[in-house]
N, C-alpha and C. Protein backbone atom coordinates (compact mmCIF):
# COMPACT_ATOMS: atom_id res chain seq x y z
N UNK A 1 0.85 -1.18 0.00
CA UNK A 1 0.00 0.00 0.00
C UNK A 1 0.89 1.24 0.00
N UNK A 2 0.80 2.43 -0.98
CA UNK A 2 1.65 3.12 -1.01
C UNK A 2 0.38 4.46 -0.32
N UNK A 3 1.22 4.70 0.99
CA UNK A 3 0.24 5.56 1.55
C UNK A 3 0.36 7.15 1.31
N UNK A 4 1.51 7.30 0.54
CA UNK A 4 1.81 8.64 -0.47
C UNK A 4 0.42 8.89 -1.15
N UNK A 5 0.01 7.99 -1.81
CA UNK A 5 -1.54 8.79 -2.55
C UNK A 5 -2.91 8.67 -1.67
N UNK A 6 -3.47 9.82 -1.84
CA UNK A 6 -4.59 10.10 -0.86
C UNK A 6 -5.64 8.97 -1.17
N UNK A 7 -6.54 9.19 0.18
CA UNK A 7 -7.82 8.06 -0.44
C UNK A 7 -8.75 8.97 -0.78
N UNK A 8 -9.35 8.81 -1.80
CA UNK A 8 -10.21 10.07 -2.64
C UNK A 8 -11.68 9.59 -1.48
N UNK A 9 -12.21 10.45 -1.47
CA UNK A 9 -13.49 11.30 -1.16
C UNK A 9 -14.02 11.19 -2.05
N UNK A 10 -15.19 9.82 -1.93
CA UNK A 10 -16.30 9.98 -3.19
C UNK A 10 -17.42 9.20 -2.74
N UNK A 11 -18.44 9.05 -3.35
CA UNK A 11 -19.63 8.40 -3.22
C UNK A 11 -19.39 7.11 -4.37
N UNK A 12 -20.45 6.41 -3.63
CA UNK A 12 -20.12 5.14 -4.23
C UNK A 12 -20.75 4.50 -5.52
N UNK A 13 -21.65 5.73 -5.95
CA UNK A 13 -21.68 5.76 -7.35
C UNK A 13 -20.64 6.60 -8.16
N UNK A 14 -19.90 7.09 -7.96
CA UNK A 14 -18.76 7.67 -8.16
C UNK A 14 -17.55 6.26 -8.57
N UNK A 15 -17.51 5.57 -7.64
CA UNK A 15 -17.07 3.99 -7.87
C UNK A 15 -17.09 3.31 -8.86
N UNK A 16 -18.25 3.09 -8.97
CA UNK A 16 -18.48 2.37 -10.56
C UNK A 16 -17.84 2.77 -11.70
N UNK A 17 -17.03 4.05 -11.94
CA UNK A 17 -16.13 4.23 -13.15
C UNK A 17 -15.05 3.65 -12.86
N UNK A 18 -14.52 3.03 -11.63
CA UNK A 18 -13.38 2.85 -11.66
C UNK A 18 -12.58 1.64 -11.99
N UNK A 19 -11.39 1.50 -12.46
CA UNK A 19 -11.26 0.55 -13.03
C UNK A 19 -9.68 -0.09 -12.29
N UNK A 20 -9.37 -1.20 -12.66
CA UNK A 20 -8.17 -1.67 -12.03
C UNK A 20 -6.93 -0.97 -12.64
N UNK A 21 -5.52 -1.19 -12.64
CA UNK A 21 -4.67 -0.34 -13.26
C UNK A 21 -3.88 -1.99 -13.53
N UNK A 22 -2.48 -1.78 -14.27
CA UNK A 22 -1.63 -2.07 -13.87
C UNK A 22 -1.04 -2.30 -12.96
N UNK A 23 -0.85 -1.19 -12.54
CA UNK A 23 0.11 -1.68 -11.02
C UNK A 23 -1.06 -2.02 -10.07
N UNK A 24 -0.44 -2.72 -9.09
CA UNK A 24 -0.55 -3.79 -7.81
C UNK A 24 -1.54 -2.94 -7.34
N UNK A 25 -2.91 -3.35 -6.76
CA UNK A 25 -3.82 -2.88 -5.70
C UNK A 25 -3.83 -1.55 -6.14
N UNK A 26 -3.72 -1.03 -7.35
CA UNK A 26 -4.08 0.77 -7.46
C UNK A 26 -5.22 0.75 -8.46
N UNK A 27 -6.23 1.74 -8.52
CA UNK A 27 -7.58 1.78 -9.48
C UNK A 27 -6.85 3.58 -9.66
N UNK A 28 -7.76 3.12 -11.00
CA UNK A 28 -7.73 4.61 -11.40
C UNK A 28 -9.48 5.31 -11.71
N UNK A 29 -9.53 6.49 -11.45
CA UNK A 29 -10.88 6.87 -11.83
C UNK A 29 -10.67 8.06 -12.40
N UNK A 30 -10.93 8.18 -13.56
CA UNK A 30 -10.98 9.53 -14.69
C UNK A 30 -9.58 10.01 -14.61
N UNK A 31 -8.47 8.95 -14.83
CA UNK A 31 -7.08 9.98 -15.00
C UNK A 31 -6.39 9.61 -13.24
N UNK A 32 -7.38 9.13 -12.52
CA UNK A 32 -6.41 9.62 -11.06
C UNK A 32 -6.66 7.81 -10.38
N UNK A 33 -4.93 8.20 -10.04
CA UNK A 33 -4.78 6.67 -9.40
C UNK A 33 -4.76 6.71 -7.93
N UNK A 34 -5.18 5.84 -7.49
CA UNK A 34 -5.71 5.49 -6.16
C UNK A 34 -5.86 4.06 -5.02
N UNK A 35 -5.63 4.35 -4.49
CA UNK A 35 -5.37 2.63 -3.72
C UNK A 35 -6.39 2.78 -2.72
N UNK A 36 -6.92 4.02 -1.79
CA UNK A 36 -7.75 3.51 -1.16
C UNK A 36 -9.09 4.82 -1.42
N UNK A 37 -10.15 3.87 -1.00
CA UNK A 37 -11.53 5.64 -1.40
C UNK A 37 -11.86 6.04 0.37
N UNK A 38 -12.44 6.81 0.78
CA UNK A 38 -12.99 7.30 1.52
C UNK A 38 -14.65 7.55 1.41
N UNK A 39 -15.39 6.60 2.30
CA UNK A 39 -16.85 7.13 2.09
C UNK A 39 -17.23 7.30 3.45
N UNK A 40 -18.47 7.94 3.25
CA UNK A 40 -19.41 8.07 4.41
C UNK A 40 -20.74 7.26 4.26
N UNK A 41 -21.84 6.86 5.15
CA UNK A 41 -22.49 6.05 5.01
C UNK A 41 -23.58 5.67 5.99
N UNK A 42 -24.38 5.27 5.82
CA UNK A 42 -25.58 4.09 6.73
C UNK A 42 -25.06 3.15 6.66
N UNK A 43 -25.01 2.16 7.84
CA UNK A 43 -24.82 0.66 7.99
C UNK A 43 -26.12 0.21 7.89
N UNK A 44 -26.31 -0.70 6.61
CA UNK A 44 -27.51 -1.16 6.45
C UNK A 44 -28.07 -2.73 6.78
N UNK A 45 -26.51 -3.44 6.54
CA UNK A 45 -26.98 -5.11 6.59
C UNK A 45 -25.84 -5.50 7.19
N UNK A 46 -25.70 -6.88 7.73
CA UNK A 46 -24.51 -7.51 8.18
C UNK A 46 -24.60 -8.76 7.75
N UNK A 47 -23.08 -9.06 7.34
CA UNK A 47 -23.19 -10.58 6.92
C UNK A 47 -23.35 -11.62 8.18
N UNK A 48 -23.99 -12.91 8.03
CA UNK A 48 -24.03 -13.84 9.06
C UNK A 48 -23.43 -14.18 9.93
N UNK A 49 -21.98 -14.00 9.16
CA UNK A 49 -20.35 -14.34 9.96
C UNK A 49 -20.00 -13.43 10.79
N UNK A 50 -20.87 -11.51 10.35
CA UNK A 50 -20.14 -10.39 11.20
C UNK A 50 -18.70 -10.21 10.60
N UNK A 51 -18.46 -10.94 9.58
CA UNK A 51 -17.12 -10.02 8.71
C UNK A 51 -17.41 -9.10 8.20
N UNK A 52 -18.57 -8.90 7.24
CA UNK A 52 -19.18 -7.92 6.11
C UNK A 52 -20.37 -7.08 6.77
N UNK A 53 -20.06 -5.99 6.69
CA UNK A 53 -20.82 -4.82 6.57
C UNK A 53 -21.72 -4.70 5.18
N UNK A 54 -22.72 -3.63 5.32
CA UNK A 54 -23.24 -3.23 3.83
C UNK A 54 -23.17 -1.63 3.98
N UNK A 55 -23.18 -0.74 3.53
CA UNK A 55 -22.94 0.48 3.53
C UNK A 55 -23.73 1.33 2.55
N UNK A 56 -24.47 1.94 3.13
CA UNK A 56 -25.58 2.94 1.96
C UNK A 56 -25.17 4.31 2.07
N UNK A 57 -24.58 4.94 0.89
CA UNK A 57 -24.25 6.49 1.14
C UNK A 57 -25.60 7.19 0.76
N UNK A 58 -26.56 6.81 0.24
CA UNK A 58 -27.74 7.19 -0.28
C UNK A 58 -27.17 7.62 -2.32
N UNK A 59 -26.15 6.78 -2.54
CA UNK A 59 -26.22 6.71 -4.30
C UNK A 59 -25.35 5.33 -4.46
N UNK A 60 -25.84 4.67 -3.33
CA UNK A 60 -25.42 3.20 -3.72
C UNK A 60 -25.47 2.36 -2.53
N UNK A 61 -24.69 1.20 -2.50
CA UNK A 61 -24.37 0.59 -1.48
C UNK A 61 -23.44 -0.93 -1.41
N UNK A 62 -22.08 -0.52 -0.22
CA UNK A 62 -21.05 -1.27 -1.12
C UNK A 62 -20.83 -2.21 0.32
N UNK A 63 -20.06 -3.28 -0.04
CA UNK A 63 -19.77 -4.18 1.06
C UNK A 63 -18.78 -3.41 1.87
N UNK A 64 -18.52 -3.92 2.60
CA UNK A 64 -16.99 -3.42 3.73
C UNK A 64 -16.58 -4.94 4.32
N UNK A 65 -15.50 -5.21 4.01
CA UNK A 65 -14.75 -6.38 4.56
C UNK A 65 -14.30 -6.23 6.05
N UNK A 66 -14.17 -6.52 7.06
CA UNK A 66 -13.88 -5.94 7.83
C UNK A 66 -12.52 -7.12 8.28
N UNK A 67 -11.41 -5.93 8.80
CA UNK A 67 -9.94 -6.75 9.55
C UNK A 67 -10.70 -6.89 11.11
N UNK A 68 -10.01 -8.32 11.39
CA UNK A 68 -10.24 -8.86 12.86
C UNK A 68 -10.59 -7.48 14.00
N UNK A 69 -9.28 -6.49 13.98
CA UNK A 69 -9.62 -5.64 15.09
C UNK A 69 -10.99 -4.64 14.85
N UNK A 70 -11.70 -4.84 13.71
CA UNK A 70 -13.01 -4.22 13.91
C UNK A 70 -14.13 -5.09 14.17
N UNK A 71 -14.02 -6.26 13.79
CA UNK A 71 -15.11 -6.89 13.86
C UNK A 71 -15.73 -7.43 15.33
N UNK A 72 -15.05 -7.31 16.56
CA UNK A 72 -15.51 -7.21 17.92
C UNK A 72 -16.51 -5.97 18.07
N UNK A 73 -16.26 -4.66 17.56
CA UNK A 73 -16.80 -3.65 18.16
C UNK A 73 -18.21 -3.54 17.67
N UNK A 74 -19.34 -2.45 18.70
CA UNK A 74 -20.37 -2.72 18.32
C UNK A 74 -21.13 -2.00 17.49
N UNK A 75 -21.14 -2.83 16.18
CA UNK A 75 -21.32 -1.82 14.94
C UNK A 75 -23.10 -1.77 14.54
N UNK A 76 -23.94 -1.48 15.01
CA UNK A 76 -25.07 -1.77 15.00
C UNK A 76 -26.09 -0.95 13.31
N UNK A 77 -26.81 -1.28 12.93
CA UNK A 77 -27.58 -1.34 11.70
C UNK A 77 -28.34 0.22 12.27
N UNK A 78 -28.30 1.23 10.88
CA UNK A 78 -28.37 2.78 11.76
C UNK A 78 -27.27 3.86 11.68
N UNK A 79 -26.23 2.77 12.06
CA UNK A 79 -25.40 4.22 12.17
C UNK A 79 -24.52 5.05 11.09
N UNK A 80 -24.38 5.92 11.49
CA UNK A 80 -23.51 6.58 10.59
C UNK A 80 -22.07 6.52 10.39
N UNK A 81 -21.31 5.90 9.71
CA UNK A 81 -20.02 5.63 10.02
C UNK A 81 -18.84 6.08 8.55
N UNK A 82 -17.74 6.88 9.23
CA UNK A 82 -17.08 7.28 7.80
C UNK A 82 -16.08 5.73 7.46
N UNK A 83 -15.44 4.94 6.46
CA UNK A 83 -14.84 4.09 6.32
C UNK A 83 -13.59 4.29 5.24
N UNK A 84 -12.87 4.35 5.33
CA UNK A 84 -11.69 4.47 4.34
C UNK A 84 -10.51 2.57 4.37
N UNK A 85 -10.51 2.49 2.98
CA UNK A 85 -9.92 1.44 2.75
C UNK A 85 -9.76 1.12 1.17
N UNK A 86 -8.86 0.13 0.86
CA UNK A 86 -8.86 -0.32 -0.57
C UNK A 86 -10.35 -0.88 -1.68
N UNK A 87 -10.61 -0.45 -2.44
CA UNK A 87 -11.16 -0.42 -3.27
C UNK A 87 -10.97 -1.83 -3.87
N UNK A 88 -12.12 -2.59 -3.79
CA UNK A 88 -11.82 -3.92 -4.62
C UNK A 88 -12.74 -4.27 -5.60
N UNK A 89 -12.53 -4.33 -7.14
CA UNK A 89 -13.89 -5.37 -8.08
C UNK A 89 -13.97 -6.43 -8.05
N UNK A 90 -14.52 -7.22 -7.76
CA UNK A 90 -14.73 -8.27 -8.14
C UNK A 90 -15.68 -8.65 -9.12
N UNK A 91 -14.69 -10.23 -9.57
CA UNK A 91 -15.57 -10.87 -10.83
C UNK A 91 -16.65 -11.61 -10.19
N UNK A 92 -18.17 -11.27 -10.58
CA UNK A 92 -19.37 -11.76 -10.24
C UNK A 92 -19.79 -11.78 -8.70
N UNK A 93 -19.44 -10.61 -8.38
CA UNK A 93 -19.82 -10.04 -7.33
C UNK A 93 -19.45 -8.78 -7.07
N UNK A 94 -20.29 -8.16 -6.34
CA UNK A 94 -20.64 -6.60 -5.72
C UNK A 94 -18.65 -5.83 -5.46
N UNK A 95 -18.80 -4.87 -5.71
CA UNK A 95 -17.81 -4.20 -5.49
C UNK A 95 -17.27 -4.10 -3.67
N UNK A 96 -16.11 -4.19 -3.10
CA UNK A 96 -15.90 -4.36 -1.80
C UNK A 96 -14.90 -2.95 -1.39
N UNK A 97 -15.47 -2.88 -0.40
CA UNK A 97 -13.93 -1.70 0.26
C UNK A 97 -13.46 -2.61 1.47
N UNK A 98 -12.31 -2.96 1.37
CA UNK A 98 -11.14 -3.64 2.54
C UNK A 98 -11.20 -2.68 3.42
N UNK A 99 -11.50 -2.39 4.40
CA UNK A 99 -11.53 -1.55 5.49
C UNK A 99 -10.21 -1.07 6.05
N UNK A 100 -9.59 -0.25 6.45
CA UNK A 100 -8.53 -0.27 7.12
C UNK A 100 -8.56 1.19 8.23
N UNK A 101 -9.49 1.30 7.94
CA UNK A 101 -10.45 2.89 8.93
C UNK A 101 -11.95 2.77 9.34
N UNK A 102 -12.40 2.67 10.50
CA UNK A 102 -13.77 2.93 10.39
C UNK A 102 -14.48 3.57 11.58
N UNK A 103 -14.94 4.96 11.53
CA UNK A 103 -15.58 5.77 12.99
C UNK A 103 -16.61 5.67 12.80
N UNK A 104 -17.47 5.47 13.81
CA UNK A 104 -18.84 6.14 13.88
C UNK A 104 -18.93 7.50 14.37
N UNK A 105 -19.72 8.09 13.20
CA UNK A 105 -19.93 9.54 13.25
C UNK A 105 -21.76 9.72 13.91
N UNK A 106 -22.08 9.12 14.05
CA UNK A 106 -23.63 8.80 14.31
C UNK A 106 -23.90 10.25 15.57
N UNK A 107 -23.28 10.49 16.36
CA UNK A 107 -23.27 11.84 16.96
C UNK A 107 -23.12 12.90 17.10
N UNK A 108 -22.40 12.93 15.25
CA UNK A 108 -22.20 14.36 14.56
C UNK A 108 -23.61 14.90 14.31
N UNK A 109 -23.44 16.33 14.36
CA UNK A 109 -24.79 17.19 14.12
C UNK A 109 -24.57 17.23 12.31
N UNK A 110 -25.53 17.01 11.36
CA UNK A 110 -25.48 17.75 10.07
C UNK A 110 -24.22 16.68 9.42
N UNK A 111 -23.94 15.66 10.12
CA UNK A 111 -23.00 14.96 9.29
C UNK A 111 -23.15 14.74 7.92
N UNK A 112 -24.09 13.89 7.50
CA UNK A 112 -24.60 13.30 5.99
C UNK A 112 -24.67 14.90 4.90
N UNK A 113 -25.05 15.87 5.60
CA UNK A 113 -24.78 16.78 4.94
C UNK A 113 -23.63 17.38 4.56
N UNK A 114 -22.56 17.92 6.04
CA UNK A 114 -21.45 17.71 5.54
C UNK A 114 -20.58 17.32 4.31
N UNK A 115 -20.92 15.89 4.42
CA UNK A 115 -20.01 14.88 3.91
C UNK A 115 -20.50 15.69 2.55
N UNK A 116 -21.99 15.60 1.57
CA UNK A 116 -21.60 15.66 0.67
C UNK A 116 -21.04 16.80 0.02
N UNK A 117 -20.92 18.06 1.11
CA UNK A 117 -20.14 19.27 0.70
C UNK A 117 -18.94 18.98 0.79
N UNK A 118 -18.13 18.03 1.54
CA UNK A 118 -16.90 17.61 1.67
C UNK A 118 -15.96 16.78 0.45
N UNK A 119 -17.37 16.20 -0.44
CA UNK A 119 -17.25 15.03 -1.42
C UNK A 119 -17.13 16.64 -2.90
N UNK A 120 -18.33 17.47 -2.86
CA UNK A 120 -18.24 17.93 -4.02
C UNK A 120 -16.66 19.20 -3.75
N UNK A 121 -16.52 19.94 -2.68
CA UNK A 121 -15.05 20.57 -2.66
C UNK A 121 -14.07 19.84 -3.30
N UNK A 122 -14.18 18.46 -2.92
CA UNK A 122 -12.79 17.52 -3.25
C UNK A 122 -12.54 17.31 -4.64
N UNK A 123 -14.24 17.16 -5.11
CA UNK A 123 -14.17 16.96 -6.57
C UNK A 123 -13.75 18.41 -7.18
N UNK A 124 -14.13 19.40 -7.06
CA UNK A 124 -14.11 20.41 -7.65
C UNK A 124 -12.71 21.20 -8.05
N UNK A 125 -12.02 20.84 -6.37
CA UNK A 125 -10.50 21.70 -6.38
C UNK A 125 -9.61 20.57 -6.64
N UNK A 126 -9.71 19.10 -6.32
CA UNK A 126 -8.69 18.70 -6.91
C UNK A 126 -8.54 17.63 -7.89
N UNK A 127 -9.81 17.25 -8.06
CA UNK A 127 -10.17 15.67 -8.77
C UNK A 127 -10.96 16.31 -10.09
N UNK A 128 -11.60 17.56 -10.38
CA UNK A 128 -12.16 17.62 -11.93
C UNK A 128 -11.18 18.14 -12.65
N UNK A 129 -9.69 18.93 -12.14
CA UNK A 129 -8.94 19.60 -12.61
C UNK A 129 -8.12 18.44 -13.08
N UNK A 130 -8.17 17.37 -12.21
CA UNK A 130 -7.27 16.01 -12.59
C UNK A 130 -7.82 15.14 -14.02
N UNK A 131 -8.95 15.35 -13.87
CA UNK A 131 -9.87 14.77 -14.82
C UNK A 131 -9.69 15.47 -16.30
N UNK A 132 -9.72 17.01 -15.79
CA UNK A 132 -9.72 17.53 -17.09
C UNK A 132 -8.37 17.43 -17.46
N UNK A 133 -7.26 17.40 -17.31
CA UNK A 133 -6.16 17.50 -17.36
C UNK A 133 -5.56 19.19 -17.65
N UNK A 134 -6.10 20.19 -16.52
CA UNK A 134 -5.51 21.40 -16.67
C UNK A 134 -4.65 21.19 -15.34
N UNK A 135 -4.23 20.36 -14.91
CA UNK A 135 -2.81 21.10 -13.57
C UNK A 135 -1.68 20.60 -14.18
């Protein structure tokens, strides 16, 4: 994991353009390479096992794998939680984020709102300029 490149700030229909690269564990989306995304979210479902999360930003909804040291804590269906981790496609199945971050924000005032002013700044100042190729 090369933790030099940021984890982009996006929604998880935003996701769906993205594609694998060449190099090892990096996706690229419109020009910009990336190893891990950053979302915000509803916890909507849990897998049977309590490894897998489901995650609704309200323009999609993606799995979350979860590493051993999260899967004790008590992540209950409801909350609001930001998650940052690697970006994974899979063949014949749902798109995954590997977790390697996850807070509950569920006690923030105006969070979900926030976020998506947080998502369109990011796009605007540093990810459409990347896209367009003017920097």
């Amino acid at each position: 994991m090369d933790y030099n490149l940021a984890a982009l700030k996006l929604l998880c229909v935003q996701l769906k353009d993205a594609h694998e690269t060449s190099s090892e564990n990096a996706m690229e989306l419109h020009n910009i390479i990336f190893q891990r995304a950053w979302l915000q979210g509803i916890l909507v479902h849990f897998s049977a096992d309590g490894e897998c999360l489901y995650l609704d930003d309200g323009t999609g909804v993606i799995e979350l794998s979860l590493r051993p040291e999260f899967r004790g804590r008590p992540w209950n269906i409801g909350m609001y939680v930001m998650v940052v981790g690697r970006y994974m496609v899979r063949a014949d199945e749902p798109p995954m984020i590997q977790v390697h971050k996850m807070v509950d924000l569920s006690a923030s005032p105006d969070r979900e709102a926030m976020w998506y002013l947080e998502v369109l700044e990011a796009y605007k100042m540093f990810y459409q300029p990347l896209m367009e190729g003017t920097v």
